[in-house]
Protein backbone atom coordinates (compact mmCIF):
# COMPACT_ATOMS: atom_id res chain seq x y z
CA UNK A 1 3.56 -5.14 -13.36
CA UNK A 2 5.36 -2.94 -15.78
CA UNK A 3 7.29 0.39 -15.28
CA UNK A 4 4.38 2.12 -16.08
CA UNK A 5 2.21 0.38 -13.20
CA UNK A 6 0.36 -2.04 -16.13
CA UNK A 7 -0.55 -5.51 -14.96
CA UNK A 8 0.70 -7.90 -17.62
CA UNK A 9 -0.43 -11.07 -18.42
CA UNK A 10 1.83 -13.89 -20.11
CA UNK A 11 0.01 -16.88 -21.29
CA UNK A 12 2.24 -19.22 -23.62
CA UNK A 13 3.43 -16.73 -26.55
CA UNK A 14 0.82 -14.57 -25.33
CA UNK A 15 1.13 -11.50 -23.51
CA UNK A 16 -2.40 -8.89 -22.25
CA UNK A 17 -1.21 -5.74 -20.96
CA UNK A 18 -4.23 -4.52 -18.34
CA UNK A 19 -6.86 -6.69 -17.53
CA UNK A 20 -9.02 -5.59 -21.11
CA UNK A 21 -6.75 -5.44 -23.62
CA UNK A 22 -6.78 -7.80 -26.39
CA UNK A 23 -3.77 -10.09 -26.78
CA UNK A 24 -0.53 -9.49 -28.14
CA UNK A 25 2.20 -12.00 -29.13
CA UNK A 26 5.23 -11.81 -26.36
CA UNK A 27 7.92 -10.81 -29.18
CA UNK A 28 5.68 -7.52 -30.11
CA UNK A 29 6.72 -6.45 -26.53
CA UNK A 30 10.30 -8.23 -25.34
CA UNK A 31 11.67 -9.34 -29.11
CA UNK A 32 14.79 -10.56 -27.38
CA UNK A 33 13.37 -13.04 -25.34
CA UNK A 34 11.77 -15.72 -28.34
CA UNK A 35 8.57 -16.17 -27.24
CA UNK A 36 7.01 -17.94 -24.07
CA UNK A 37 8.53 -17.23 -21.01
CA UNK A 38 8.70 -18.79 -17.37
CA UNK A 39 7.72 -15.65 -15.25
CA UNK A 40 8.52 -12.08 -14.97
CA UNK A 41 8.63 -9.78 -12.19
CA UNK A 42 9.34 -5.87 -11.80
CA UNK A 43 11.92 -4.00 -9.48
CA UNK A 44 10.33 -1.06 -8.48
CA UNK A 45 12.73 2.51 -8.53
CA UNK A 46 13.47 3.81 -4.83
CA UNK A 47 14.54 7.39 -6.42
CA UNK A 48 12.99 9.25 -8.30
CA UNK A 49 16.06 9.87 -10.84
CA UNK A 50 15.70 5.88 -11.41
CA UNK A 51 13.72 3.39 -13.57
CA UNK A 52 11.97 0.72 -12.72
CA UNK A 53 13.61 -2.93 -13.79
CA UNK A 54 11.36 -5.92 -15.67
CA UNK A 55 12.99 -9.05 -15.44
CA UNK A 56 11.63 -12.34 -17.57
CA UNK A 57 13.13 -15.65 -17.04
CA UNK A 58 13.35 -18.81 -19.44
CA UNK A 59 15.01 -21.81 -18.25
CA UNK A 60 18.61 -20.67 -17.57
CA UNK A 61 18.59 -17.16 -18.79
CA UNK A 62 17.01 -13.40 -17.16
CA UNK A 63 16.26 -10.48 -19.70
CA UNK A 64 16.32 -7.33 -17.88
CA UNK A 65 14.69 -4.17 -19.10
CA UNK A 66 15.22 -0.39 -17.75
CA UNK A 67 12.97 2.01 -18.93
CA UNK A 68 11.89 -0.14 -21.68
CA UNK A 69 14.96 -1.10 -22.70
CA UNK A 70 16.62 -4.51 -22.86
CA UNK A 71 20.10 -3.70 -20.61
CA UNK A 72 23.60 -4.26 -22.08
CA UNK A 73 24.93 -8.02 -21.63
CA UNK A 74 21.52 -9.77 -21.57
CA UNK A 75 20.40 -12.19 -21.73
CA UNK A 76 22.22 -13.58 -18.58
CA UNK A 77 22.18 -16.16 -16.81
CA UNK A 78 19.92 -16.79 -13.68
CA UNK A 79 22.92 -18.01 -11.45
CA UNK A 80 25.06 -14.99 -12.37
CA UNK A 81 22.33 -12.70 -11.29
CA UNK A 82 20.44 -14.37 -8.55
CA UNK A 83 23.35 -16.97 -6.96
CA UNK A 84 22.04 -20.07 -5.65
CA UNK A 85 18.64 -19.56 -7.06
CA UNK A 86 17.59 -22.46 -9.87
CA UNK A 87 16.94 -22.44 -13.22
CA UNK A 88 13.58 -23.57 -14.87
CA UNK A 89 11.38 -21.62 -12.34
CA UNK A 90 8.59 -21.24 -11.83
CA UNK A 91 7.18 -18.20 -10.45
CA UNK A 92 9.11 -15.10 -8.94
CA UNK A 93 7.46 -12.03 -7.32
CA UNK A 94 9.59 -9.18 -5.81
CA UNK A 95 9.30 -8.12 -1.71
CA UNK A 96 10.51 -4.95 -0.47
CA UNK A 97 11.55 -4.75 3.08
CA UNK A 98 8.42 -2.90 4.13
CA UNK A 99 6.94 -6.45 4.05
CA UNK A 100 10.00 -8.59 4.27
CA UNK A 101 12.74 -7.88 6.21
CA UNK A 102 15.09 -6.97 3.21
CA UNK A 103 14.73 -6.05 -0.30
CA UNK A 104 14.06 -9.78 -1.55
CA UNK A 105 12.84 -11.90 -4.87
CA UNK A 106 11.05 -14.62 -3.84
CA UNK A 107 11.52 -17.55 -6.11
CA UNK A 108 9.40 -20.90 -6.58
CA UNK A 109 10.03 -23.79 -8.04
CA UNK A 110 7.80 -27.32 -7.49
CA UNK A 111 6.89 -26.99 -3.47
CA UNK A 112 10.04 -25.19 -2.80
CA UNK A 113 10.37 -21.36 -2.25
CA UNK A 114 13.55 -19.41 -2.82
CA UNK A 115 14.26 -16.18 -0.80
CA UNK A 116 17.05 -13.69 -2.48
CA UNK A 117 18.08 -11.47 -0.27
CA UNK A 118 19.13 -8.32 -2.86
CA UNK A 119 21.35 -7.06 -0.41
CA UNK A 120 23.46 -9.86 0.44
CA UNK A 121 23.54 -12.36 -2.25
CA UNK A 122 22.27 -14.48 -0.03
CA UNK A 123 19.49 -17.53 -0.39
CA UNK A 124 16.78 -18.88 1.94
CA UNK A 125 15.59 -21.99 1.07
CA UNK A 126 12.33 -23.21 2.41
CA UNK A 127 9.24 -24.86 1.78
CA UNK A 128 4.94 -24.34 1.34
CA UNK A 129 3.93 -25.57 5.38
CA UNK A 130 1.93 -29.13 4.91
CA UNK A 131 -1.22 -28.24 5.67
CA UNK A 132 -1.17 -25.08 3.35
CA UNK A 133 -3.66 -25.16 0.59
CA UNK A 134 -0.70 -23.78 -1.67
CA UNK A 135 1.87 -26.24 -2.52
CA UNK A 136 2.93 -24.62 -5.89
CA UNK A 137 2.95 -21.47 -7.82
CA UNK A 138 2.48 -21.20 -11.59
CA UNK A 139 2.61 -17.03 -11.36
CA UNK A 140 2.98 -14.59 -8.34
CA UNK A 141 2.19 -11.05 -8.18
CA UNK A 142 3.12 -7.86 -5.69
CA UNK A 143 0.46 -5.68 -5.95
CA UNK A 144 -0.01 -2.74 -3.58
CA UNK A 145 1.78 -4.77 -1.01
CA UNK A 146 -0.23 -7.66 -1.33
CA UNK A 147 1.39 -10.93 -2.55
CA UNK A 148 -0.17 -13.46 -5.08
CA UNK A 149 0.32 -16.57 -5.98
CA UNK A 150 -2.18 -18.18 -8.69
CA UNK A 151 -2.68 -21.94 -10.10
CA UNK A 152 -3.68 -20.98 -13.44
CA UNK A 153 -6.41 -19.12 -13.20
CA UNK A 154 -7.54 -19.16 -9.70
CA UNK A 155 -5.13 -17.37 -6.56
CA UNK A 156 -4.19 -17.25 -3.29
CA UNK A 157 -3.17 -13.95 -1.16
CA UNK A 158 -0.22 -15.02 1.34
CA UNK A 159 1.62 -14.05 3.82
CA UNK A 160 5.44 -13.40 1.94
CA UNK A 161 7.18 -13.98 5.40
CA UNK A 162 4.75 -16.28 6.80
CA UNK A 163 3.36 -18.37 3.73
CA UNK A 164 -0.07 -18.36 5.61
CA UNK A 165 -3.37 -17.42 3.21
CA UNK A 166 -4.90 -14.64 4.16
CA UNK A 167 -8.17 -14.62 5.50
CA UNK A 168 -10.97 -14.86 3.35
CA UNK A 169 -12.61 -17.66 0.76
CA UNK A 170 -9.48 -19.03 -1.26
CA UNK A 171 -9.01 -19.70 -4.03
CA UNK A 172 -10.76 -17.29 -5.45
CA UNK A 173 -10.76 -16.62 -9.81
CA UNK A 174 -8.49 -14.31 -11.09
CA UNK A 175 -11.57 -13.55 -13.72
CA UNK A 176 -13.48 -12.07 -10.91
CA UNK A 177 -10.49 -9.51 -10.04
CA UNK A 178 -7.44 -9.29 -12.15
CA UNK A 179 -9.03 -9.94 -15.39
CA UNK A 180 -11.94 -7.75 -16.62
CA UNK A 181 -14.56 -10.22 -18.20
CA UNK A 182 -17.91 -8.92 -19.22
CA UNK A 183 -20.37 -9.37 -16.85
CA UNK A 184 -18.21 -10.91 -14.32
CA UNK A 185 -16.37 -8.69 -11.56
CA UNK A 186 -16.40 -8.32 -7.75
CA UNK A 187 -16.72 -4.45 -7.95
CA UNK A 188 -19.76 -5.08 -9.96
CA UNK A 189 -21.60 -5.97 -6.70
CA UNK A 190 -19.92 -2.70 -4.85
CA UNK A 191 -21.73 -1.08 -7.87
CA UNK A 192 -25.24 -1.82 -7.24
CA UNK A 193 -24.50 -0.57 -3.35
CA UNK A 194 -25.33 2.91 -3.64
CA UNK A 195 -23.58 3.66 -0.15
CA UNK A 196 -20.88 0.97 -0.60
CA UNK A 197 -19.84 2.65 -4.53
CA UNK A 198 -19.86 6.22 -2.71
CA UNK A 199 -17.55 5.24 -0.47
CA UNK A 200 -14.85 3.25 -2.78
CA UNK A 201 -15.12 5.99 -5.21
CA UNK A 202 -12.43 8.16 -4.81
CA UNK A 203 -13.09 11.24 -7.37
CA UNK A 204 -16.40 12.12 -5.56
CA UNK A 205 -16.66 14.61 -2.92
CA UNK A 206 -17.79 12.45 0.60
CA UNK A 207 -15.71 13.51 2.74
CA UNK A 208 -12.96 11.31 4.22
CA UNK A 209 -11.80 10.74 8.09
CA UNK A 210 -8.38 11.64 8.10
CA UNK A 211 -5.63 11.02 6.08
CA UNK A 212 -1.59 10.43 7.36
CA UNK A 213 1.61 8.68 6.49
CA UNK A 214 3.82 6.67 8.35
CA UNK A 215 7.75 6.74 8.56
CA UNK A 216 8.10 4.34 5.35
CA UNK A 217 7.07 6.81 3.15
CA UNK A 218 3.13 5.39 2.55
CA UNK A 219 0.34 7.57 2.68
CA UNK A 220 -3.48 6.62 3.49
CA UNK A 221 -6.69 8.18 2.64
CA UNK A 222 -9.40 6.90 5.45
CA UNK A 223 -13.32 6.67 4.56
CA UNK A 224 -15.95 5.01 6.36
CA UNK A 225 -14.09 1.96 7.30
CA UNK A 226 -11.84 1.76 4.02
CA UNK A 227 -8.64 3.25 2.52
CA UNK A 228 -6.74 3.74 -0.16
CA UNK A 229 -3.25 4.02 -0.55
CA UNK A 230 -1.85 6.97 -1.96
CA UNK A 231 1.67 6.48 -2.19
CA UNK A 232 1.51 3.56 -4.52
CA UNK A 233 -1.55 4.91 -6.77
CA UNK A 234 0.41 4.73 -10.61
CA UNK A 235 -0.10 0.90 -9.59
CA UNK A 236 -4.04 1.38 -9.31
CA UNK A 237 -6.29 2.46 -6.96
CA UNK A 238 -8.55 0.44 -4.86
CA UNK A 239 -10.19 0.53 -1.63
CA UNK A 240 -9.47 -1.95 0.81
CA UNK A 241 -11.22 -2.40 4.42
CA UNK A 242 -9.33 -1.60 7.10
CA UNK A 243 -9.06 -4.79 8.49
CA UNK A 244 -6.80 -6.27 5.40
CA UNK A 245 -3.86 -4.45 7.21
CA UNK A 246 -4.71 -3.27 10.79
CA UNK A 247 -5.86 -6.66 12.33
CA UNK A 248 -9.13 -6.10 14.21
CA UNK A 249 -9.91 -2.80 13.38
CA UNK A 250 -13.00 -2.67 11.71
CA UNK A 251 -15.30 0.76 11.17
CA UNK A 252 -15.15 4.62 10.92
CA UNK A 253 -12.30 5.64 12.60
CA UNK A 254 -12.34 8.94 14.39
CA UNK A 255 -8.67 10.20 13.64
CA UNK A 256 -5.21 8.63 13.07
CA UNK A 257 -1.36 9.39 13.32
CA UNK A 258 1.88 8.17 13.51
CA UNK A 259 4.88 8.23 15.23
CA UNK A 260 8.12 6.52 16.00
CA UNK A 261 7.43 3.83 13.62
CA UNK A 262 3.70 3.17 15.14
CA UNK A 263 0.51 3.71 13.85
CA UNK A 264 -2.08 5.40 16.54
CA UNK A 265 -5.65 4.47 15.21
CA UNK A 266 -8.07 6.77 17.42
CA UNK A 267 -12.10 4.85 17.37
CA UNK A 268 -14.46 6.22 19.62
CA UNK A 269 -12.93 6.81 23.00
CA UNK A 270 -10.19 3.93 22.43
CA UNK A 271 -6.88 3.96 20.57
CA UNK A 272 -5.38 1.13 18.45
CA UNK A 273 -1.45 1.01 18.20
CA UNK A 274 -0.10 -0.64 16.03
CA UNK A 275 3.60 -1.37 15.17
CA UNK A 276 5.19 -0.78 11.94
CA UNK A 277 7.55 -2.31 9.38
CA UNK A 278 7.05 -5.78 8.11
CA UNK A 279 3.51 -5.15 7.67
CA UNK A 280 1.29 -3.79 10.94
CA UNK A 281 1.56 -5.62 13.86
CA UNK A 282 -1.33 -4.37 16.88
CA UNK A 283 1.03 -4.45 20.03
CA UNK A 284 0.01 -6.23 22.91
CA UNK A 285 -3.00 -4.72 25.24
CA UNK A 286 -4.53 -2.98 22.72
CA UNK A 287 -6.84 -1.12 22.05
CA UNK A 288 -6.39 0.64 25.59
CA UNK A 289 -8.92 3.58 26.36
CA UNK A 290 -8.21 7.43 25.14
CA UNK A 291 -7.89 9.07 28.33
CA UNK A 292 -5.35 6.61 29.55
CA UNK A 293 -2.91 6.44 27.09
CA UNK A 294 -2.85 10.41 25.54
CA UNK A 295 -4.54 11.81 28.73
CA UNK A 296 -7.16 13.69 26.22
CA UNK A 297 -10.77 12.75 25.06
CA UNK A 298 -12.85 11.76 22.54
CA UNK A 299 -15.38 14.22 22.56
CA UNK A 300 -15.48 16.97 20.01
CA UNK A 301 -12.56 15.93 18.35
CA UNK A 302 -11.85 16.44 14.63
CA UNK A 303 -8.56 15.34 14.49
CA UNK A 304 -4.88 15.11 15.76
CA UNK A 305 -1.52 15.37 13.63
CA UNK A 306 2.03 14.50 14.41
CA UNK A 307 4.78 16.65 12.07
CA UNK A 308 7.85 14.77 10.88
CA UNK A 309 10.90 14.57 13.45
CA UNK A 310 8.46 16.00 16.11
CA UNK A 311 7.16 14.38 19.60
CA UNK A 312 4.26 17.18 19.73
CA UNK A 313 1.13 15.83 18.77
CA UNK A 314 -1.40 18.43 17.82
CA UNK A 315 -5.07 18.19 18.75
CA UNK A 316 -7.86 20.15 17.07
CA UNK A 317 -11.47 20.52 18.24
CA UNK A 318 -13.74 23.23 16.09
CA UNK A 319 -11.35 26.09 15.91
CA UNK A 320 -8.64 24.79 18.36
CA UNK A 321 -5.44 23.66 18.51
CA UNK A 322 -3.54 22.56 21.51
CA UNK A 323 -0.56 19.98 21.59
CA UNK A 324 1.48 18.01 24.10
CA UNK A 325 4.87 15.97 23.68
CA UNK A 326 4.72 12.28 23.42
CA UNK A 327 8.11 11.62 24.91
CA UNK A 328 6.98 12.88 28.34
CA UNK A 329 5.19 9.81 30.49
CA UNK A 330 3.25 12.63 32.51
CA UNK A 331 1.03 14.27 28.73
CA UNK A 332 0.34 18.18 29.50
CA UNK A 333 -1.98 19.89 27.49
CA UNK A 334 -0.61 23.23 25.80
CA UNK A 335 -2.23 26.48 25.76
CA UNK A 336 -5.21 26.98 22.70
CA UNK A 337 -4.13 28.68 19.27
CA UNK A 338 -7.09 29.28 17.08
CA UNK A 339 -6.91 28.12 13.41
CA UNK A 340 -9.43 29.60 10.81
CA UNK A 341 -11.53 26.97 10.46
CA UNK A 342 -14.83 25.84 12.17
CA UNK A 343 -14.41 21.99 11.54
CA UNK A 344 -12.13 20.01 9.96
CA UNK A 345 -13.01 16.21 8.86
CA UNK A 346 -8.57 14.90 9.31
CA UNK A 347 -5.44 16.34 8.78
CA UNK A 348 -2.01 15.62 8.31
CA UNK A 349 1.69 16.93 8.62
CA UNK A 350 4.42 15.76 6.26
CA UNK A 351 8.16 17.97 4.89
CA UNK A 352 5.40 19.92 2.53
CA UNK A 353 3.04 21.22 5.42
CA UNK A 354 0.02 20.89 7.28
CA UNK A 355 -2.59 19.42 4.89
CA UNK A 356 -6.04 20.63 6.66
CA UNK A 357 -9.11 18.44 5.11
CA UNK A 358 -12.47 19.75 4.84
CA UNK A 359 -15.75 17.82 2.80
CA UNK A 360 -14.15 17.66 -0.96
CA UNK A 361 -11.28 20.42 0.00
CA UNK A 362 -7.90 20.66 1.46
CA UNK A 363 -6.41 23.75 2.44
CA UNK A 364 -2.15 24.32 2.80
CA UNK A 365 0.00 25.77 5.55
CA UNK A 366 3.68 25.95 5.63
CA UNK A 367 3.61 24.96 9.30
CA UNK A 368 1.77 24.85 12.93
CA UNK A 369 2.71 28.52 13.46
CA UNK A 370 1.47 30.03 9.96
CA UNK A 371 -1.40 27.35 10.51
CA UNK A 372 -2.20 29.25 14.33
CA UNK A 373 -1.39 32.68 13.58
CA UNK A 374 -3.43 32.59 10.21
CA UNK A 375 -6.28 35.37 10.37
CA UNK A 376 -8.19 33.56 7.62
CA UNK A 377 -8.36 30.34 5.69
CA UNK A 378 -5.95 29.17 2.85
CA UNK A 379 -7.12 28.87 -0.34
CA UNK A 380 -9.13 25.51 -1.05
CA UNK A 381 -8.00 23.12 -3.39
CA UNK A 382 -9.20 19.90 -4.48
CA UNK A 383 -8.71 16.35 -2.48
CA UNK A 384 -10.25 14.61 -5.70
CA UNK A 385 -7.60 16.30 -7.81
CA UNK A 386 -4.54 16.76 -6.20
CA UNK A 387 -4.47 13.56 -3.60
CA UNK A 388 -6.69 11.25 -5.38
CA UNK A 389 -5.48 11.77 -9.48
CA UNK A 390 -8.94 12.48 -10.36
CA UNK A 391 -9.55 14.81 -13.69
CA UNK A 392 -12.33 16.14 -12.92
């Protein structure tokens, strides 16, 4: 990936940039670096005032660009910038702590992986487990949180802090996904599902379940068993079932929230709890039934919202909002507010708001008490166009 968000593809002195484009020779791009390269891998910003950094390796040396430009003293050499890590790699992929457990750049090199911990210095050196189908990586690739490694043209998903392959049929061809060949693409299939295509495509105006964020800044967009990240979209978008991430949740969901660095999943009369950080993790005994673990019900229920820094978790039914405080063991319902709306399909709280969703709309208040003292709706604005990047 590229600072832009482009997925770029190095082949000998070759480089694609996007899965369509025609080739381009690698010194049109990175003139500096002479040609073929070992493997590349991008940095992403963490504020907003910063660029993203592309590194490329060859043999002994690292080229690293900011912005799109080649930075002062390079090239360098790998050992002065990544201690303890070998030359002649390769493969390297980036992991932030969301997934690992510190900002890392993973590293391999034959059957041996190489774990740089960015904020120590510090290497862990370990190996593929023997009875993994992946004993080697020729390229790796972070995308949307989801590792890669591929043996020329076919790949693996894995498991970063694990090494395990995810579930699923692997390998599967990187010319069915990644690379867009004429008459040859997995969303092809999703295409001739008239339900299936409605669904995965964003810009049209089904309505979605719910939509929240969690306390590491990513945002989800829920829709008949699928969702889409938000937070990460100038990478792509793409809808993945809910199962990829939440372990045995499968399904339309009826609402979701978060709190204290867990991720309530509301199906039915059940809830799912899952905890987060390194990925989701479904604690132990769950899911446990509705009643018993928020004291509230199912029925009628259009959706519930926590606010950031706030225990109260706000429940709306039709034109109803009532809330109670997570912290306390014993869950008391408050007294009802009426909002100005009927029905609402989800909604979420984040430093901006309450974000009130409705068919192909979303409608803006400053807070829960503008939101329950409001005489009449907000005015509607587009989920395709202001949540989803859609142009029209």
């Amino acid at each position: 990936m590229d600072q832009n968000g482009v997925m770029n593809f190095f082949k000998e002195n070759f480089l694609w940039k996007g899965g369509s484009s025609a080739a381009v020779f690698v010194n049109e791009s990175y003139p500096e670096v002479g040609g073929q390269i070992d493997d590349a891998f991008r940095i992403k910003k963490k504020k907003p005032e910063e660029h993203d950094r592309i590194f490329l390796l060859k043999e002994n040396k690292v080229w690293i660009y900011t912005n799109g430009q080649l930075e002062a003293d390079c090239p360098k050499l790998i050992a002065d910038v990544f201690p303890g890590v070998p030359d002649d790699l390769d493969a390297a992929v980036e992991c932030h702590k969301e997934t690992c457990q510190a900002e890392s750049v993973i590293f391999f090199k034959d059957n041996d992986i190489f774990v740089y911990d960015s904020s120590t210095n510090k290497v862990k050196q370990k190996s593929w487990p023997k009875n993994s189908p992946i004993q080697f990586c020729t390229a790796a690739l972070n995308w949307m949180e989801r590792h890669y490694c591929f043996q020329g043209i076919d790949f693996y998903r894995f498991d970063p802090v694990t090494e395990e392959v995810a579930p699923g049929t692997y390998p599967k061809d990187a010319r069915d996904y990644f690379i867009q060949c004429k008459g040859r693409h997995h969303g092809y299939e999703a295409a001739k599902n008239a339900t299936l295509w409605s669904i995965k495509n964003r810009c049209n105006s089904r309505p979605y379940d719910d939509f929240t964020s969690d306390d590491n800044g990513r945002v989800y967009a829920f829709r008949t068993g699928w969702y889409f990240r938000l937070d990460i979209h100038r990478d792509g978008w793409h809808a993945w079932p809910l199962s990829h991430t939440w372990k045995g949740l499968h399904g339309v969901i009826t609402t979701a929230f978060n709190w204290e660095n867990k991720m309530y999943f509301i199906k039915d009369s059940l809830v799912y709890i899952y905890r987060s950080g390194q990925g989701y993790r479904l604690i132990e005994g769950y899911p446990k039934p509705l009643q018993e673990e928020l004291g509230i019900t199912s029925e009628g229920l259009d959706a519930v919202f926590t606010c950031p820094h706030s225990s109260q978790l706000y429940i709306i039914r039709g034109n109803k909002m009532r809330s109670l405080d997570l912290q306390l063991e014993q869950k008391t319902l408050s007294e009802e507010t009426s909002i100005p709306h009927a029905h609402i399909d989800g909604a979420m709280c984040t430093a901006k708001g309450v974000f009130l969703f409705e068919a192909g709309n979303y409608y803006h208040y400053q807070d829960t008490n503008v939101l329950s003292t409001a005489s009449e709706a907000s005015t509607p604005h587009s989920i395709a166009k202001d949540f989803m990047a859609c142009n029209n």
